[in-house]
PDB file of N, CA and C in Angstrom:
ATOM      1  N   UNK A   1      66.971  96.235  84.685  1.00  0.00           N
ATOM      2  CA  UNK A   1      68.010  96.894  83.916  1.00  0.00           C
ATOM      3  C   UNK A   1      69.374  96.307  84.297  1.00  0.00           C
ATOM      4  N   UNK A   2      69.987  96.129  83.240  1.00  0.00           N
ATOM      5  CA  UNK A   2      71.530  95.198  83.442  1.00  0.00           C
ATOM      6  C   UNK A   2      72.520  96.207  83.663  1.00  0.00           C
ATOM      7  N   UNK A   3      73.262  95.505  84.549  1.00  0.00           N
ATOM      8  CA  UNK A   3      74.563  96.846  84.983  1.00  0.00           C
ATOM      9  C   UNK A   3      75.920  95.904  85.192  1.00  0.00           C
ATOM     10  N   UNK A   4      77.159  96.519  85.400  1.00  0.00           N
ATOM     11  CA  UNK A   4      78.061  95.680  85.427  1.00  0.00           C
ATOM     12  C   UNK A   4      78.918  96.284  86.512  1.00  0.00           C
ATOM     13  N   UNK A   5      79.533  95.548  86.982  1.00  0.00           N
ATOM     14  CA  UNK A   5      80.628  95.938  88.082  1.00  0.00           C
ATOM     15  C   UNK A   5      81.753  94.931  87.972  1.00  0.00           C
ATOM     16  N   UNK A   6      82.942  95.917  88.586  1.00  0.00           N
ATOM     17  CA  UNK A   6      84.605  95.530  88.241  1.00  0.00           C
ATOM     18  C   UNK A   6      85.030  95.648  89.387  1.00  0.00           C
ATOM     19  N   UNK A   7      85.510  94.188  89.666  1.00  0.00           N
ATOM     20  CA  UNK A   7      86.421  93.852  90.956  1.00  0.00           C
ATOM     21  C   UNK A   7      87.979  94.124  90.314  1.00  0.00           C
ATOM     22  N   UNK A   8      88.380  94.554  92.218  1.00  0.00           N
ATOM     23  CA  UNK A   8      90.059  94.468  91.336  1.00  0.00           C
ATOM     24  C   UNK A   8      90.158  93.314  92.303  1.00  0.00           C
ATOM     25  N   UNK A   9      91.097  92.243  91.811  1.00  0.00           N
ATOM     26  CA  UNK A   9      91.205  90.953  92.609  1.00  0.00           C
ATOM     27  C   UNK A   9      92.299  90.082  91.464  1.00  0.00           C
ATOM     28  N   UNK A  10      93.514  89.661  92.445  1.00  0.00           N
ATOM     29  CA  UNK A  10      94.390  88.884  91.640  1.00  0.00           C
ATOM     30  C   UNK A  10      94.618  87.596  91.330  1.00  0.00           C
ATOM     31  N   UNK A  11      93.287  87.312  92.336  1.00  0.00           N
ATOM     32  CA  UNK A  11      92.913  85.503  91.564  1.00  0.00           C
ATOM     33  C   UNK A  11      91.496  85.599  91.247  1.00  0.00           C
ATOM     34  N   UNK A  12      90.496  86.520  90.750  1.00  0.00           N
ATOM     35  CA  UNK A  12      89.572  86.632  90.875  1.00  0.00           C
ATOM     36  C   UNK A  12      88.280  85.606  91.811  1.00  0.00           C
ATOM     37  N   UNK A  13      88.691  86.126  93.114  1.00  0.00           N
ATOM     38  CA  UNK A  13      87.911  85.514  94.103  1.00  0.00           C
ATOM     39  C   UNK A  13      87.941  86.663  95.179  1.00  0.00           C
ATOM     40  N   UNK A  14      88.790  86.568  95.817  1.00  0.00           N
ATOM     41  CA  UNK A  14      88.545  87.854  96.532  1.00  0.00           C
ATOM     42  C   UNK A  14      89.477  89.210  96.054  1.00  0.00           C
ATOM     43  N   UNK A  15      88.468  90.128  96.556  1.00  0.00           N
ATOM     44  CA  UNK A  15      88.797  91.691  96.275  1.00  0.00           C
ATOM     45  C   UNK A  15      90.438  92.037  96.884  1.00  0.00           C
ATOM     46  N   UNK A  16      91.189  92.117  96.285  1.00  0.00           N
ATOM     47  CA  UNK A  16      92.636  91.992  97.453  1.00  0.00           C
ATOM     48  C   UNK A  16      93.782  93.184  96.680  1.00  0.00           C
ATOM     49  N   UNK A  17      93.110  94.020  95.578  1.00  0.00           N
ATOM     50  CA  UNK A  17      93.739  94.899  94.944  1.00  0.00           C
ATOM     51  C   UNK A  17      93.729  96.576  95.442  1.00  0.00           C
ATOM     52  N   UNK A  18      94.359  97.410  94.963  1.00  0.00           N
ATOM     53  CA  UNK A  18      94.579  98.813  95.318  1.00  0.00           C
ATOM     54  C   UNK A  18      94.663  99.414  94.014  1.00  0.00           C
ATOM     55  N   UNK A  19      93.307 100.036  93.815  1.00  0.00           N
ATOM     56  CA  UNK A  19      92.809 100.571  92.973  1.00  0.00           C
ATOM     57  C   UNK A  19      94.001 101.069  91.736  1.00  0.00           C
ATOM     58  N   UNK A  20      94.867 101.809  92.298  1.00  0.00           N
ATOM     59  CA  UNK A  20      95.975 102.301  91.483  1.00  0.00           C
ATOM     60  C   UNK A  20      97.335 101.012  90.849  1.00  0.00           C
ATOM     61  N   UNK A  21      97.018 100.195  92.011  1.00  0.00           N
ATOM     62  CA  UNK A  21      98.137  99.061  91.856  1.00  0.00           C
ATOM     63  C   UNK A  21      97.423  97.821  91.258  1.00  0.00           C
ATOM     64  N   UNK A  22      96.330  97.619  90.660  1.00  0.00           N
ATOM     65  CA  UNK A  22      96.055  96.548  89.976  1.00  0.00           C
ATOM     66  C   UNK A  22      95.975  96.101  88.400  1.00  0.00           C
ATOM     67  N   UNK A  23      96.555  94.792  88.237  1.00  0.00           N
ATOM     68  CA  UNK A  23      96.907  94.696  86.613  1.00  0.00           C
ATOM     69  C   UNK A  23      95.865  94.275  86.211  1.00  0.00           C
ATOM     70  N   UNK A  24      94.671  93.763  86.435  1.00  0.00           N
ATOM     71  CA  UNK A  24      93.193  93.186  86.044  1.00  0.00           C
ATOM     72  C   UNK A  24      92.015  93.634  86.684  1.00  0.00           C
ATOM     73  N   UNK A  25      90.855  94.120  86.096  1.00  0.00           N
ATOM     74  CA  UNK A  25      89.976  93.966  86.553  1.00  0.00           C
ATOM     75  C   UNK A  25      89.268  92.358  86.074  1.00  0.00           C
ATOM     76  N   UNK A  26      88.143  92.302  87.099  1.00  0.00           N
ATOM     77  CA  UNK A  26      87.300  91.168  86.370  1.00  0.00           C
ATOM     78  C   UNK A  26      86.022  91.833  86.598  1.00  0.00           C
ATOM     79  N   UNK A  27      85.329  91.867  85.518  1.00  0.00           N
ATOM     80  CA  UNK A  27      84.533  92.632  85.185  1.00  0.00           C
ATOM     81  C   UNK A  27      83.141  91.295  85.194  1.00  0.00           C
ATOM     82  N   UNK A  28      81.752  91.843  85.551  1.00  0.00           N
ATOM     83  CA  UNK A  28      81.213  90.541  85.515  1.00  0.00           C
ATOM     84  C   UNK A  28      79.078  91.809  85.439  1.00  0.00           C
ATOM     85  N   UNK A  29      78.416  91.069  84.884  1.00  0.00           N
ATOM     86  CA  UNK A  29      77.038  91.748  84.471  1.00  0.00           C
ATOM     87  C   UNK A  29      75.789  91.189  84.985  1.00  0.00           C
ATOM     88  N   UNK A  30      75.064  91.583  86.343  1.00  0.00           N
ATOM     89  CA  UNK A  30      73.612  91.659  86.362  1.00  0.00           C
ATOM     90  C   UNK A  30      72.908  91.874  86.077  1.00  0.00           C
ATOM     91  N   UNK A  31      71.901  90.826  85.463  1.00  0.00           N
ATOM     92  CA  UNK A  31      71.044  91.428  85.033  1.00  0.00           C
ATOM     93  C   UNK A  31      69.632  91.129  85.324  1.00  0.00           C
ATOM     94  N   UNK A  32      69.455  90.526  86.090  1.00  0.00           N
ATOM     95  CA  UNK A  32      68.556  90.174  87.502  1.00  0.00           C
ATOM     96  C   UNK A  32      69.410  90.002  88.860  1.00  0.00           C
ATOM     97  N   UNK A  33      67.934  89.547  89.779  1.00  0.00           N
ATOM     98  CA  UNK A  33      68.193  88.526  90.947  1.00  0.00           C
ATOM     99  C   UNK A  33      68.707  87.144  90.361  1.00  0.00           C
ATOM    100  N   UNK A  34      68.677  86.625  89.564  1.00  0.00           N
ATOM    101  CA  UNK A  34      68.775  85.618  89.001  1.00  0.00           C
ATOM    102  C   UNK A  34      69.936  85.190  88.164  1.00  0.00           C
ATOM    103  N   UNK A  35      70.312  86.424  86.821  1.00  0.00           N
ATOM    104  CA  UNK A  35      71.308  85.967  86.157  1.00  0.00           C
ATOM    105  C   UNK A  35      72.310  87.088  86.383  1.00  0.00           C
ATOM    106  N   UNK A  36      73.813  86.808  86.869  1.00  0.00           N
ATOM    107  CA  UNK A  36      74.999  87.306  86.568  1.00  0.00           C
ATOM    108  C   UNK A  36      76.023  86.655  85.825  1.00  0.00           C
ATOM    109  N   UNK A  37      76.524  87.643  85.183  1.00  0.00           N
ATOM    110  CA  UNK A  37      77.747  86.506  83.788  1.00  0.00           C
ATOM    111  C   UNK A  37      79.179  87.187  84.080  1.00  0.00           C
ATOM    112  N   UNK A  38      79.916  86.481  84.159  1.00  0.00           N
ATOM    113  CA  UNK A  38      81.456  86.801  83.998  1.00  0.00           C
ATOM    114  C   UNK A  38      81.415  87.654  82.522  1.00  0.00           C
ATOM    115  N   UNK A  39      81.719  88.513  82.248  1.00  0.00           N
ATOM    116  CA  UNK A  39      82.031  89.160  81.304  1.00  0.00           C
ATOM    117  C   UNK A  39      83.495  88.413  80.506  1.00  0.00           C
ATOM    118  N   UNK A  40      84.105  89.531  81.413  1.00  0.00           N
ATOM    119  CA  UNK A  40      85.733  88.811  81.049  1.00  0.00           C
ATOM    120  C   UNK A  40      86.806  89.739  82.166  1.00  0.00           C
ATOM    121  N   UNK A  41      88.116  89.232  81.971  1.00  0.00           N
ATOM    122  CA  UNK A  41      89.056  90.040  82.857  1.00  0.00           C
ATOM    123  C   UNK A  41      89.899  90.737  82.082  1.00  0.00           C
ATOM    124  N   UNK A  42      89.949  92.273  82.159  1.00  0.00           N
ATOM    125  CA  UNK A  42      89.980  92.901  81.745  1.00  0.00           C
ATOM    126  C   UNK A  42      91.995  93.502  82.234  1.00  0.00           C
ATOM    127  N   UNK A  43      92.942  93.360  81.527  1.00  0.00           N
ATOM    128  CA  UNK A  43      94.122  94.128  81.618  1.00  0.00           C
ATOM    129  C   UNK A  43      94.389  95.232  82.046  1.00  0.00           C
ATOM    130  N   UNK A  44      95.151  95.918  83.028  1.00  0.00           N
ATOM    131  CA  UNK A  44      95.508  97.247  83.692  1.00  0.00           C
ATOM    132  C   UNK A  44      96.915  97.623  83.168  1.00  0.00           C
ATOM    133  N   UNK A  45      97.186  98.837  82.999  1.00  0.00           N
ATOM    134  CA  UNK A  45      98.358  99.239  83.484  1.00  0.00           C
ATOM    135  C   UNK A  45      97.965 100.122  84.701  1.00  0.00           C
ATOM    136  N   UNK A  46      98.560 100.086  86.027  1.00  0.00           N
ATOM    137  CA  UNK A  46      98.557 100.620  87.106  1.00  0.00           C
ATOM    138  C   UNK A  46      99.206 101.889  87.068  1.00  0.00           C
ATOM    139  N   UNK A  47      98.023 102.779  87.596  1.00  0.00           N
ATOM    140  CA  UNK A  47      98.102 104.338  87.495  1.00  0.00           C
ATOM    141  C   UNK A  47      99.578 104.187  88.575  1.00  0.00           C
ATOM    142  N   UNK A  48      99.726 103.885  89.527  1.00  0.00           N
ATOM    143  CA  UNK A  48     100.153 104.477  90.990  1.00  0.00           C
ATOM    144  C   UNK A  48     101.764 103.196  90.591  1.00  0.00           C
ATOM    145  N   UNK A  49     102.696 104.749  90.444  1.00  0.00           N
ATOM    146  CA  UNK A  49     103.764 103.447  90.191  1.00  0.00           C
ATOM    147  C   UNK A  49     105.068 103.675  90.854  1.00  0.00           C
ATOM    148  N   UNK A  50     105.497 103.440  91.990  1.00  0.00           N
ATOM    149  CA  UNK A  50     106.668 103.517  92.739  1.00  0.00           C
ATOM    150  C   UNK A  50     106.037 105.154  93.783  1.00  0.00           C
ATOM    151  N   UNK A  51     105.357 104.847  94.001  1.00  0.00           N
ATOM    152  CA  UNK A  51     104.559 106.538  95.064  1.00  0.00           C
ATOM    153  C   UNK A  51     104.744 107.507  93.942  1.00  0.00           C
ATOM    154  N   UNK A  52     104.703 107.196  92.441  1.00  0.00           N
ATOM    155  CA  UNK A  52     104.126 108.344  91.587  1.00  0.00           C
ATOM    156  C   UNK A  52     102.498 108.057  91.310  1.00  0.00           C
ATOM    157  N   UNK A  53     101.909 109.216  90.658  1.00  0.00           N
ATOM    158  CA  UNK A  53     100.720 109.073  89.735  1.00  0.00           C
ATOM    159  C   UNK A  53     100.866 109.538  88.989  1.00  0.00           C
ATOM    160  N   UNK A  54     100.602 108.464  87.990  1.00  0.00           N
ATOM    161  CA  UNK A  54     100.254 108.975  86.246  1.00  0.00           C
ATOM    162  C   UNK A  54      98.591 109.432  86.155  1.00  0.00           C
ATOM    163  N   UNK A  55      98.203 110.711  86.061  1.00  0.00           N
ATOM    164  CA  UNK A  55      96.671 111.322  85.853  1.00  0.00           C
ATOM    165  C   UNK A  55      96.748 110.924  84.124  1.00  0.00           C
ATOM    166  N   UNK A  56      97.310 110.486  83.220  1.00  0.00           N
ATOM    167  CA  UNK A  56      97.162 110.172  82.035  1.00  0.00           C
ATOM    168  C   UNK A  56      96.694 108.276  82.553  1.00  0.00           C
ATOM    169  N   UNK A  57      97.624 107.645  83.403  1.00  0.00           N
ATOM    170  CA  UNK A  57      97.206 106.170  83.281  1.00  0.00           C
ATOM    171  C   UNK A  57      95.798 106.155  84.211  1.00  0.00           C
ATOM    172  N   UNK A  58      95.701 106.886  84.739  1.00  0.00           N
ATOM    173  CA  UNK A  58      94.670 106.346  85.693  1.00  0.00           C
ATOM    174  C   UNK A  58      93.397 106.813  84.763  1.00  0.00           C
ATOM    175  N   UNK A  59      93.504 107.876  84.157  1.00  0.00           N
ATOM    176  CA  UNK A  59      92.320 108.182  82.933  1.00  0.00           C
ATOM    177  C   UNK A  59      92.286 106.810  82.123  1.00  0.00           C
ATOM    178  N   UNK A  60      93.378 105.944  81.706  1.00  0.00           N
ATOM    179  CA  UNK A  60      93.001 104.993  80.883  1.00  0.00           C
ATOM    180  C   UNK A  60      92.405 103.869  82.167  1.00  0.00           C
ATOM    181  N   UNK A  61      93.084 103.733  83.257  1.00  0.00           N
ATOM    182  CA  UNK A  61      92.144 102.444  83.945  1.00  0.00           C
ATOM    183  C   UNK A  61      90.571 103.348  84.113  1.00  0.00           C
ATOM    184  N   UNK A  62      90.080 104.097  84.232  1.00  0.00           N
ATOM    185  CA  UNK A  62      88.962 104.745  84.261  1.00  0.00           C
ATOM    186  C   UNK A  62      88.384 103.912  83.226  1.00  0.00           C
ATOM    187  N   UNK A  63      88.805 104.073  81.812  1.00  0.00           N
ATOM    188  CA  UNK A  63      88.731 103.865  80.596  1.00  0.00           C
ATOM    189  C   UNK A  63      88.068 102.465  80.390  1.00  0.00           C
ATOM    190  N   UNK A  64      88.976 101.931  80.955  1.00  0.00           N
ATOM    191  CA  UNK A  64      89.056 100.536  80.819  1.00  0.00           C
ATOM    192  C   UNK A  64      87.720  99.517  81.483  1.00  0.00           C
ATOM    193  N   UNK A  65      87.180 100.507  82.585  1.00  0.00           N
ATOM    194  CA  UNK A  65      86.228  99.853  83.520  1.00  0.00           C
ATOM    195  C   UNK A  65      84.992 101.158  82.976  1.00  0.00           C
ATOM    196  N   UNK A  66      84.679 101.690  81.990  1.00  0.00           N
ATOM    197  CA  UNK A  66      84.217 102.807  82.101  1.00  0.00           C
ATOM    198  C   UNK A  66      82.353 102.414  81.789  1.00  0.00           C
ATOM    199  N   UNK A  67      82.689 101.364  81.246  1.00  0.00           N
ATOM    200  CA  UNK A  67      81.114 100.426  81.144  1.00  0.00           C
ATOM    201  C   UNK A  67      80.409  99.970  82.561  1.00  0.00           C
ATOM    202  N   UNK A  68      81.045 100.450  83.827  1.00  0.00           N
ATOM    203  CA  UNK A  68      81.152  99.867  84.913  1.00  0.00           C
ATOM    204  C   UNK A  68      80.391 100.273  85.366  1.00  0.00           C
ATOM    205  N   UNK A  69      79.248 100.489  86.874  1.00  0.00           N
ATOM    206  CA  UNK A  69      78.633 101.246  87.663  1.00  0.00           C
ATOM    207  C   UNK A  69      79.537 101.311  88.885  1.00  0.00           C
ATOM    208  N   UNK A  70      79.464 100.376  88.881  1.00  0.00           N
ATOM    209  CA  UNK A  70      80.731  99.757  90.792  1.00  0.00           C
ATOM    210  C   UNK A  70      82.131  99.457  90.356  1.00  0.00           C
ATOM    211  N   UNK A  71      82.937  99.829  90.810  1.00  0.00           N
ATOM    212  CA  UNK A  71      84.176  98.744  90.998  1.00  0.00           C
ATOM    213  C   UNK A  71      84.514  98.646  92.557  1.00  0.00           C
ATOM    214  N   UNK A  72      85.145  97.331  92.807  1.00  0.00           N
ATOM    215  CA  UNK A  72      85.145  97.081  94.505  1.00  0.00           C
ATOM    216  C   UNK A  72      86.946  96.857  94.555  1.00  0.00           C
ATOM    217  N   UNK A  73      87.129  97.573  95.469  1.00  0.00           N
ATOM    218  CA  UNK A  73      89.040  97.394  95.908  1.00  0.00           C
ATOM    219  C   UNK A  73      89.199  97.140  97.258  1.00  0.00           C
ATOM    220  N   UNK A  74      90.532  96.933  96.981  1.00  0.00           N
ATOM    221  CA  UNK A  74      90.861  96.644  98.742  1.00  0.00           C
ATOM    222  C   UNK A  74      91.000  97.954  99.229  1.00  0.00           C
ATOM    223  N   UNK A  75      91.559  98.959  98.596  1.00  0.00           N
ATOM    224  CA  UNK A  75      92.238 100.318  98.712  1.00  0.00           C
ATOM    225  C   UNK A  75      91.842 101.131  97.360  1.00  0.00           C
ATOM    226  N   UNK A  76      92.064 102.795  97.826  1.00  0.00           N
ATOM    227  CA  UNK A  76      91.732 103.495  96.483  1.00  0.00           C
ATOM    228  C   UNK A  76      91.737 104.800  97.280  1.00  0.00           C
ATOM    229  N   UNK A  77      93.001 105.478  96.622  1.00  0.00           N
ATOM    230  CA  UNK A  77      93.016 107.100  97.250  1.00  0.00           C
ATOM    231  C   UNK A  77      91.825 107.924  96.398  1.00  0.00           C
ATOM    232  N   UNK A  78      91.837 109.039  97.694  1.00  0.00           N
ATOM    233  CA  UNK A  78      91.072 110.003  97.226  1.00  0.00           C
ATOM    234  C   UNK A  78      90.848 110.858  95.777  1.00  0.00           C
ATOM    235  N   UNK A  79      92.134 110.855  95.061  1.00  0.00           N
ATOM    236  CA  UNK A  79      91.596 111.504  93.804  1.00  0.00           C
ATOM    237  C   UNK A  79      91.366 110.735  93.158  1.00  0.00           C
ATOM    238  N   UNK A  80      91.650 109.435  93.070  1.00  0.00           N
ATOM    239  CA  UNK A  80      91.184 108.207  92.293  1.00  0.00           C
ATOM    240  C   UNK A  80      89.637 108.320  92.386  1.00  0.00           C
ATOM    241  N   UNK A  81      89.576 108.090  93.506  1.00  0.00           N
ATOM    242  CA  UNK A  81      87.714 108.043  94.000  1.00  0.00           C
ATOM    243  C   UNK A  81      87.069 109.139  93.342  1.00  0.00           C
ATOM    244  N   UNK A  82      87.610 110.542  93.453  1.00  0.00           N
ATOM    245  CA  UNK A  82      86.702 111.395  93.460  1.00  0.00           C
ATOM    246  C   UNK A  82      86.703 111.467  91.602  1.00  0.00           C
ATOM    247  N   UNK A  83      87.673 111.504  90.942  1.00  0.00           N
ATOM    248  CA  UNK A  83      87.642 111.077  89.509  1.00  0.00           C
ATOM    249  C   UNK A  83      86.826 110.175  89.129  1.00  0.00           C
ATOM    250  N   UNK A  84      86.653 108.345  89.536  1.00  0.00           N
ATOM    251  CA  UNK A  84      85.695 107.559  89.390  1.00  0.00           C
ATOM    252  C   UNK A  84      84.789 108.170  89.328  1.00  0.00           C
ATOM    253  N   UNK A  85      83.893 108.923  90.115  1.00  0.00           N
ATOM    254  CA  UNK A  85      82.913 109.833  91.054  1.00  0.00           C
ATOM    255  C   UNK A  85      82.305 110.635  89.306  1.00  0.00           C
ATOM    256  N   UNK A  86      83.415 111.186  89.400  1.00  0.00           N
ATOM    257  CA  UNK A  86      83.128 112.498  88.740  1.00  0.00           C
ATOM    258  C   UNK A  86      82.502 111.575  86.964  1.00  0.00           C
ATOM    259  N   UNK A  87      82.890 110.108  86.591  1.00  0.00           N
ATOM    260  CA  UNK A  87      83.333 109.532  85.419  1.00  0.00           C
ATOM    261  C   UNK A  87      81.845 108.729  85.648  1.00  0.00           C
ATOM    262  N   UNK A  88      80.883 108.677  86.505  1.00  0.00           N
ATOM    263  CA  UNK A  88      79.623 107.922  87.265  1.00  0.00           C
ATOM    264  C   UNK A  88      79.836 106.433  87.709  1.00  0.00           C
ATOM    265  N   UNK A  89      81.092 106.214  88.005  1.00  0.00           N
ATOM    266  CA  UNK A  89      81.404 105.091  88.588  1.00  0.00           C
ATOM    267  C   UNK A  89      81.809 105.251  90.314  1.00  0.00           C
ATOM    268  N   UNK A  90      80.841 104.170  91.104  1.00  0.00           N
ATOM    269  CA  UNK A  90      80.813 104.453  92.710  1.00  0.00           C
ATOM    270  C   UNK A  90      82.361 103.226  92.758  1.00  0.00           C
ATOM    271  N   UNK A  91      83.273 103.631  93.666  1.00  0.00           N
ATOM    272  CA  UNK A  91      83.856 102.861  94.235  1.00  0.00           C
ATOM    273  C   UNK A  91      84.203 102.705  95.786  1.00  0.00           C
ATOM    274  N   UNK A  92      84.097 100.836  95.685  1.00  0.00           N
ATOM    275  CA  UNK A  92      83.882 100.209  97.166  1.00  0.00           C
ATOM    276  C   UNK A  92      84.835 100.116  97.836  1.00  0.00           C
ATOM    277  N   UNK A  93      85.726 100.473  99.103  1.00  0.00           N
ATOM    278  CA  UNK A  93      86.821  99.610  99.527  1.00  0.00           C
ATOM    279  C   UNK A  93      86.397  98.720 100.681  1.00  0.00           C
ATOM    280  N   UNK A  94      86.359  97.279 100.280  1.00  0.00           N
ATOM    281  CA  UNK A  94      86.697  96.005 100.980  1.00  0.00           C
ATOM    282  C   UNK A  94      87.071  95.253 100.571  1.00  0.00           C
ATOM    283  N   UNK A  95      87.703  94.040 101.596  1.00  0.00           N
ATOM    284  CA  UNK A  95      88.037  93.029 101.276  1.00  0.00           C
ATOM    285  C   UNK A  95      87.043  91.626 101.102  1.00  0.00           C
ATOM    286  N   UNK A  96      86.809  90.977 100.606  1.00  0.00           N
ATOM    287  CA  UNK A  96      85.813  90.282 100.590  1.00  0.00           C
ATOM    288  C   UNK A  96      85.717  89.028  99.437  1.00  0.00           C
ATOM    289  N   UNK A  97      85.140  88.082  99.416  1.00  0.00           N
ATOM    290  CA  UNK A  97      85.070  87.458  97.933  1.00  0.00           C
ATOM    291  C   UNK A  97      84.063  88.172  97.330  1.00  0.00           C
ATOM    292  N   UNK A  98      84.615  88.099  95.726  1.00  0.00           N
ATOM    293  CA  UNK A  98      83.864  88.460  94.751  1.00  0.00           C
ATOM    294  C   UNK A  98      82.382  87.968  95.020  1.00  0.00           C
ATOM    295  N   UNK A  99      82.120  86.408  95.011  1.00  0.00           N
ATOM    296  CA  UNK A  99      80.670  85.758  95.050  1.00  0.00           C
ATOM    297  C   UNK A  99      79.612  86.490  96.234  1.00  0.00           C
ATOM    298  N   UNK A 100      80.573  86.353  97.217  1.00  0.00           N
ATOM    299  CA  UNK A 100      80.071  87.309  98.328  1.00  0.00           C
ATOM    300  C   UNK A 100      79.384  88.585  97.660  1.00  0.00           C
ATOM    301  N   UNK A 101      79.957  89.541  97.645  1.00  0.00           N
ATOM    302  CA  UNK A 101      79.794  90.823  97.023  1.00  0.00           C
ATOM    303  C   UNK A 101      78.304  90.673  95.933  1.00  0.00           C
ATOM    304  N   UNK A 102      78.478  89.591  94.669  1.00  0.00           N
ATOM    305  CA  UNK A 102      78.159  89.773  93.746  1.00  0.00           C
ATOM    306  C   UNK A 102      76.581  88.961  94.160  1.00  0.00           C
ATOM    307  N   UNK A 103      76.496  88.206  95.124  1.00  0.00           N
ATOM    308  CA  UNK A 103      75.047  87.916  95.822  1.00  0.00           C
ATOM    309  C   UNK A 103      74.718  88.914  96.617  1.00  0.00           C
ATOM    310  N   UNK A 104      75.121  89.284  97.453  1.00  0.00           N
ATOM    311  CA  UNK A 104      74.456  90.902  98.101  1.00  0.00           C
ATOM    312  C   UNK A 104      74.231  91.969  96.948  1.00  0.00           C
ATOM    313  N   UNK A 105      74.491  91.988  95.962  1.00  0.00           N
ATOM    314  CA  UNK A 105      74.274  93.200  95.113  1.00  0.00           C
ATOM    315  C   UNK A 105      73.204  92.174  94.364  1.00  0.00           C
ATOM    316  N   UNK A 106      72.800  91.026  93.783  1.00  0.00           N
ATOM    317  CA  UNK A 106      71.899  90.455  93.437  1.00  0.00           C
ATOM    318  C   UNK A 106      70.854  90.646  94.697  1.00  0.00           C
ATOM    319  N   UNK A 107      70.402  90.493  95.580  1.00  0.00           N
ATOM    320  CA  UNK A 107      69.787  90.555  96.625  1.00  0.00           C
ATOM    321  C   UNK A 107      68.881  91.855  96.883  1.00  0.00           C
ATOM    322  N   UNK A 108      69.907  92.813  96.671  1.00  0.00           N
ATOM    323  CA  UNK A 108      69.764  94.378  97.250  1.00  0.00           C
ATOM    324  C   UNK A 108      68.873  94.813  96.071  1.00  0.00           C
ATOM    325  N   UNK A 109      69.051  94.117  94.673  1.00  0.00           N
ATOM    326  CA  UNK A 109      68.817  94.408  93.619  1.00  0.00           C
ATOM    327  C   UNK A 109      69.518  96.189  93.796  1.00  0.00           C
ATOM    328  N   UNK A 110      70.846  96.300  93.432  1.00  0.00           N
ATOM    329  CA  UNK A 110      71.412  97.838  93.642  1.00  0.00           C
ATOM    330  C   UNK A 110      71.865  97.741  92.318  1.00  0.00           C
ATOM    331  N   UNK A 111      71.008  99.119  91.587  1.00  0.00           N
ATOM    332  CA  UNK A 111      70.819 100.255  90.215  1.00  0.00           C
ATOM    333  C   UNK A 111      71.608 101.400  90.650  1.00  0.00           C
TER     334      UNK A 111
END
């Protein structure tokens, strides 16, 4: 079964974003051990803006990744998370390369 997961990352290589503060996801689809595809990179407006939150923008980055199972960040406060949560999207915080990440989740085979 094919699933997709959304890095936040600003050269899409490594994970180096904060969930609220990122202008792109890159969004990318497993669908084995075998085949993963870049989808595409996907535009943000960032919920978290000068130590405010917009609960209207962060519903649209929800939005935006909402085809997602995973998204992986460097950072990501608690109501962010627990909203993802609540929307059936798990989110990761590390730092790491994407390829990294996206072969251990090929590997683990993780549904």
């Amino acid at each position: 079964m094919a699933y997709r997961v959304a890095f936040a990352s600003s050269d899409g290589i490594v994970v180096n974003q904060h969930f609220g503060r990122t202008p792109q996801f890159q969004v990318y689809e497993i669908k084995s051990a075998e085949q993963v595809t870049f989808i595409e990179e996907r535009s943000n407006t960032p919920s978290c803006q000068e130590f405010e939150h917009s609960i209207e923008a962060l519903e649209k980055t929800i939005g935006i990744i909402s085809d997602c199972k995973f998204v992986f960040v460097s950072r990501i406060g608690p109501g962010a998370y627990d909203e993802l949560r609540r929307h059936g999207i798990e989110a990761y915080e590390m730092s790491r390369e994407v390829q990294e990440i996206l072969e251990n989740l090929k590997r683990t085979n993780r549904k």
